[in-house]
Protein backbone atom coordinates (compact mmCIF):
# COMPACT_ATOMS: atom_id res chain seq x y z
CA UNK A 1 -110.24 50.32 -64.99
CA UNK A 2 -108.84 50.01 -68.39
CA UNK A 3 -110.53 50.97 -71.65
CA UNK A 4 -112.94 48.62 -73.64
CA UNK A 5 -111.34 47.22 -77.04
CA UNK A 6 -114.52 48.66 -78.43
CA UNK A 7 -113.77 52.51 -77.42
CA UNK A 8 -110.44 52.52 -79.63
CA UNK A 9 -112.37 51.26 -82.76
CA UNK A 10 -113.34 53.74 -85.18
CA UNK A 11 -116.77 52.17 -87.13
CA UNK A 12 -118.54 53.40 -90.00
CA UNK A 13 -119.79 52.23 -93.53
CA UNK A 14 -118.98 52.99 -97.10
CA UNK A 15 -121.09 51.86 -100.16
CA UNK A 16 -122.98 49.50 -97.54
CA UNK A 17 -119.43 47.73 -96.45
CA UNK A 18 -118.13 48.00 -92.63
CA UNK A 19 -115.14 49.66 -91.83
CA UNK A 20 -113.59 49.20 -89.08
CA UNK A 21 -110.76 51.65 -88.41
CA UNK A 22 -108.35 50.81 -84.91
CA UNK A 23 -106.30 53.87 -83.52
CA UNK A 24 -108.03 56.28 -86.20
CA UNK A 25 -105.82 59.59 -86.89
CA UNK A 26 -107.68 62.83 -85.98
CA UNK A 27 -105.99 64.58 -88.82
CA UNK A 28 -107.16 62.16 -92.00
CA UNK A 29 -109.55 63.55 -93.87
CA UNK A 30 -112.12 61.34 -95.40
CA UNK A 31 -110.95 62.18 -98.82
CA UNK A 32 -107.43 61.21 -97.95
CA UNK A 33 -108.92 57.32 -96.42
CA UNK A 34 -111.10 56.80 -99.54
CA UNK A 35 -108.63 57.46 -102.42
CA UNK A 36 -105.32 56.02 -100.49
CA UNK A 37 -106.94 53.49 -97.84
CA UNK A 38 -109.38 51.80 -99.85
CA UNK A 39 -108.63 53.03 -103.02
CA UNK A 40 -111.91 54.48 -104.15
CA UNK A 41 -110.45 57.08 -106.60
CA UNK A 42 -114.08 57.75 -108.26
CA UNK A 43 -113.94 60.58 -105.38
CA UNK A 44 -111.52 63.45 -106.55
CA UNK A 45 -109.08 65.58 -105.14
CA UNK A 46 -109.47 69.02 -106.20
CA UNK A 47 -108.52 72.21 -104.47
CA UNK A 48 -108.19 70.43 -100.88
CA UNK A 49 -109.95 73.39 -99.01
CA UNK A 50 -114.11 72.58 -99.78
CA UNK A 51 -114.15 75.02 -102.89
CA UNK A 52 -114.75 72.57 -105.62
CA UNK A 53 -116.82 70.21 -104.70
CA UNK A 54 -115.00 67.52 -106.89
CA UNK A 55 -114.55 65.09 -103.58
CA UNK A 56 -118.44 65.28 -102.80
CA UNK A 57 -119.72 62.07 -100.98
CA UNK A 58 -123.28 61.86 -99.37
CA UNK A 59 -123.11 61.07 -95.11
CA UNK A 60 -126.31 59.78 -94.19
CA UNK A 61 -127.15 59.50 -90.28
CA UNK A 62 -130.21 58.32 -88.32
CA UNK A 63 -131.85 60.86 -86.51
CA UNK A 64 -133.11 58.88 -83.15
CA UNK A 65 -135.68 61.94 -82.95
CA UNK A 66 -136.97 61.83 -86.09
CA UNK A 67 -136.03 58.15 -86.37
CA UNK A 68 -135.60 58.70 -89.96
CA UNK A 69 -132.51 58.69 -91.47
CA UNK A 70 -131.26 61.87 -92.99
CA UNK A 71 -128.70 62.44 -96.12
CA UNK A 72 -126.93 65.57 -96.94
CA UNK A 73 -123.90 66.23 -99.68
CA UNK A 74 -120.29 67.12 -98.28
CA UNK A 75 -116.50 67.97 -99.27
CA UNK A 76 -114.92 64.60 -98.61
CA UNK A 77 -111.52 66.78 -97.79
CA UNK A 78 -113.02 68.98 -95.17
CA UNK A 79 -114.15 65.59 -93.01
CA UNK A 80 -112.24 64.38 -90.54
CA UNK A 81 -112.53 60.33 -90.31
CA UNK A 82 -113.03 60.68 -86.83
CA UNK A 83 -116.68 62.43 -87.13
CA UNK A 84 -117.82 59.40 -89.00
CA UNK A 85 -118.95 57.10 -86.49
CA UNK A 86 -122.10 54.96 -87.07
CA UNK A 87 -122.53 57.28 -89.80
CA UNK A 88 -122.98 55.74 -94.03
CA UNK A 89 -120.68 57.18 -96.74
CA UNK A 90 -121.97 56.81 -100.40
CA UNK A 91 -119.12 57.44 -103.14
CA UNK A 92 -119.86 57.33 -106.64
CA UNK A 93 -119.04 54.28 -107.12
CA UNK A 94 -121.65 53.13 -104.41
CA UNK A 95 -124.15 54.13 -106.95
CA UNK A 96 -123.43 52.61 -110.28
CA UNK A 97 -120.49 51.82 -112.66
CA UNK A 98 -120.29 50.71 -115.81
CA UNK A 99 -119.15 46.81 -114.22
CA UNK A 100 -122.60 46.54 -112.72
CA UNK A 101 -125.05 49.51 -114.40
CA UNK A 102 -124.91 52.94 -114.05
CA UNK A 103 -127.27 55.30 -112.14
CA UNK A 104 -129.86 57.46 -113.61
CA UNK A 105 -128.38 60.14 -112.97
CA UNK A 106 -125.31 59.33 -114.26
CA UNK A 107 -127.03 58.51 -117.37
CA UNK A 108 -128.51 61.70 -117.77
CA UNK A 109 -125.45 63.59 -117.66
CA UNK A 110 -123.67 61.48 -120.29
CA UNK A 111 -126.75 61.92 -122.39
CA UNK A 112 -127.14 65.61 -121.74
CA UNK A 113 -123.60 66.44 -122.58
CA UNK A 114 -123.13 67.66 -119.01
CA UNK A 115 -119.50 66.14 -119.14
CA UNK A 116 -116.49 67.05 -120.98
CA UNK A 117 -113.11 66.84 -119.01
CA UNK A 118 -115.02 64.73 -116.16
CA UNK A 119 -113.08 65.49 -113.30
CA UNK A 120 -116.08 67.66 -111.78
CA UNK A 121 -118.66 64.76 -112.84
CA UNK A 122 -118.72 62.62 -109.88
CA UNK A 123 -119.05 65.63 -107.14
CA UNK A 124 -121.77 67.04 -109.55
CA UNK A 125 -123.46 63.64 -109.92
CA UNK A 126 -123.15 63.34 -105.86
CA UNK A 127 -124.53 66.33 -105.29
CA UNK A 128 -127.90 65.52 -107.62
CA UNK A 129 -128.14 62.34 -105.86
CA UNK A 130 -128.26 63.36 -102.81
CA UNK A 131 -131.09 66.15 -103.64
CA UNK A 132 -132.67 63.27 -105.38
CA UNK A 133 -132.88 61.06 -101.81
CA UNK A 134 -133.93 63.86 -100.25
CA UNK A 135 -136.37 65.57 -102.71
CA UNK A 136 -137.25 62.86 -105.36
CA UNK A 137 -138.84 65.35 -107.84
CA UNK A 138 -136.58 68.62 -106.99
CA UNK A 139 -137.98 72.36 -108.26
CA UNK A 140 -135.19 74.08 -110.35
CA UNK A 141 -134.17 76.39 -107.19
CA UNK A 142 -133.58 73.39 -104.97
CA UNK A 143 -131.07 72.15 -108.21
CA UNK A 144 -129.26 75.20 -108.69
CA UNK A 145 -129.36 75.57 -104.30
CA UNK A 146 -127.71 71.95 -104.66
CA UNK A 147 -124.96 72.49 -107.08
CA UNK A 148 -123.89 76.18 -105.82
CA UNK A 149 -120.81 74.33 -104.38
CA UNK A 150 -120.06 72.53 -107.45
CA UNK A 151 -117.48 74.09 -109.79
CA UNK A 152 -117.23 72.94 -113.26
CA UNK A 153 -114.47 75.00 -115.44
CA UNK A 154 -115.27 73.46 -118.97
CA UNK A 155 -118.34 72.29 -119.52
CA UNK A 156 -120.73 74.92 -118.50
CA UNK A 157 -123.30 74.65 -116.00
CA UNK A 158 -126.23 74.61 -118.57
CA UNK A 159 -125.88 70.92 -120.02
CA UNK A 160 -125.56 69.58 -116.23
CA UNK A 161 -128.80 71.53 -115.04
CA UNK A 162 -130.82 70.87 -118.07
CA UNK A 163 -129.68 66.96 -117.08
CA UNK A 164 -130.70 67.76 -113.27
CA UNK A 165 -133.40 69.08 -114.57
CA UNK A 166 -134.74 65.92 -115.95
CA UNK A 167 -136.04 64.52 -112.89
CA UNK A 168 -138.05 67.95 -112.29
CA UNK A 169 -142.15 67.07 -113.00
CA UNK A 170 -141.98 70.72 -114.88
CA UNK A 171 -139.05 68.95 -117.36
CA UNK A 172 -138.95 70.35 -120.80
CA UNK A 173 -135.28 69.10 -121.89
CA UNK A 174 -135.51 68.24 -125.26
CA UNK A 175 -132.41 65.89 -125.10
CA UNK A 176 -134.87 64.11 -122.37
CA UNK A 177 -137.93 63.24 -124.07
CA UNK A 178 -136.70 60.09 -125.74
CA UNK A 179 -135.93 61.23 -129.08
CA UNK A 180 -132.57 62.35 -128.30
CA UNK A 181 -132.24 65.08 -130.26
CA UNK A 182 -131.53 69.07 -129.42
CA UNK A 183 -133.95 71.31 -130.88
CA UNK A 184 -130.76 73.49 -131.60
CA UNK A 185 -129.85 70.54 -134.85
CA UNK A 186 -133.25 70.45 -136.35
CA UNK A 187 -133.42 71.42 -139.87
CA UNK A 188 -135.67 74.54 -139.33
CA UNK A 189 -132.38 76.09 -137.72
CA UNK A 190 -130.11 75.23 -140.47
CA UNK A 191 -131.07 78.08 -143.02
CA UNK A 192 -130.87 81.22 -140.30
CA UNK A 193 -127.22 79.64 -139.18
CA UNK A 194 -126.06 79.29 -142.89
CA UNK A 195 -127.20 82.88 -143.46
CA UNK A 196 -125.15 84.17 -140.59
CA UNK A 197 -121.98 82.81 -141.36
CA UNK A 198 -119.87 85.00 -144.18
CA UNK A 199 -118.23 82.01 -145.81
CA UNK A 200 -115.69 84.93 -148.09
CA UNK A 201 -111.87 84.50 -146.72
């Protein structure tokens, strides 16, 4: 009896598009078929071994128990292709871009300063997303639980928590509350800091 066409085909969706991969290779990585297959470079390729956190996608399945459909964060380069059948890949770009509108949380980095070289931005905005489709108003432990794989080496992680932190219902952000200012550039700060600094060569 020879094999059905349908057994060699390798099916699974990314940003709500079908892919349909024939005669999939075992060893390609997920990271490796979204930047250089369909050239979704919004994922990035970091240290290559699931230490970063820079490729992070979100892989949501449907549990036929549960009959609910379940999303969790993970390392686009530790993936194989091959465990990604039936199964929904959202990329950053799958959740807003400056060609259509950007995402909330998106927005609430760029407005909390959590980004300065950006190469860590989309992992770190992945990984808030997919807290935020799981837990839709997190608790600070479930953000700083959620970004524990995350590495960012020049911003600091304070800026992008305080921005996660803006969907908390316990937010006190000041960047957050519409004003957009920091309480650190308020004028009642300026005569302390100009005492501080010796201004003699």
């Amino acid at each position: 009896m020879s094999p059905s066409k349908e057994s060699d085909e390798l099916i699974f969706f990314v940003n709500g598009k079908k892919v349909t991969e024939r005669n999939a290779d075992p060893e390609v990585n997920l990271l490796f078929y979204l930047r250089k297959v369909i050239r979704l470079t919004g994922t990035k390729y970091g240290c290559g071994g699931g230490d970063c956190g820079a490729c992070t996608v979100m892989i949501s399945r449907y549990d036929p128990i549960s009959k609910r459909i379940s999303h969790f964060s993970a390392t686009a380069c530790l993936v194989p292709i091959c465990s990604l059948h039936g199964a929904a890949v959202t990329t950053v770009e799958g959740i807003g871009s400056t060609k259509t509108r950007i995402h909330p949380v998106q927005e609430r980095i760029a407005k909390g300063h959590g980004t300065q070289c950006g190469f860590c931005t989309p992992g770190m905005v992945m990984s808030i997303y997919t807290l935020l489709r799981n837990h839709p108003e997190p608790s600070t432990e479930q953000i700083m639980e959620t970004l524990g794989g995350n590495l960012c080496r020049c911003t600091g992680y304070r800026p992008i928590v305080e921005s996660a932190k803006s969907f908390c219902p316990c937010s006190t952000c000041c960047q957050m509350n519409g004003e957009g200012k920091c309480c650190l550039d308020e004028e009642k700060n300026e005569p302390e800091r100009k005492n501080s600094v010796c201004t003699k060569l």
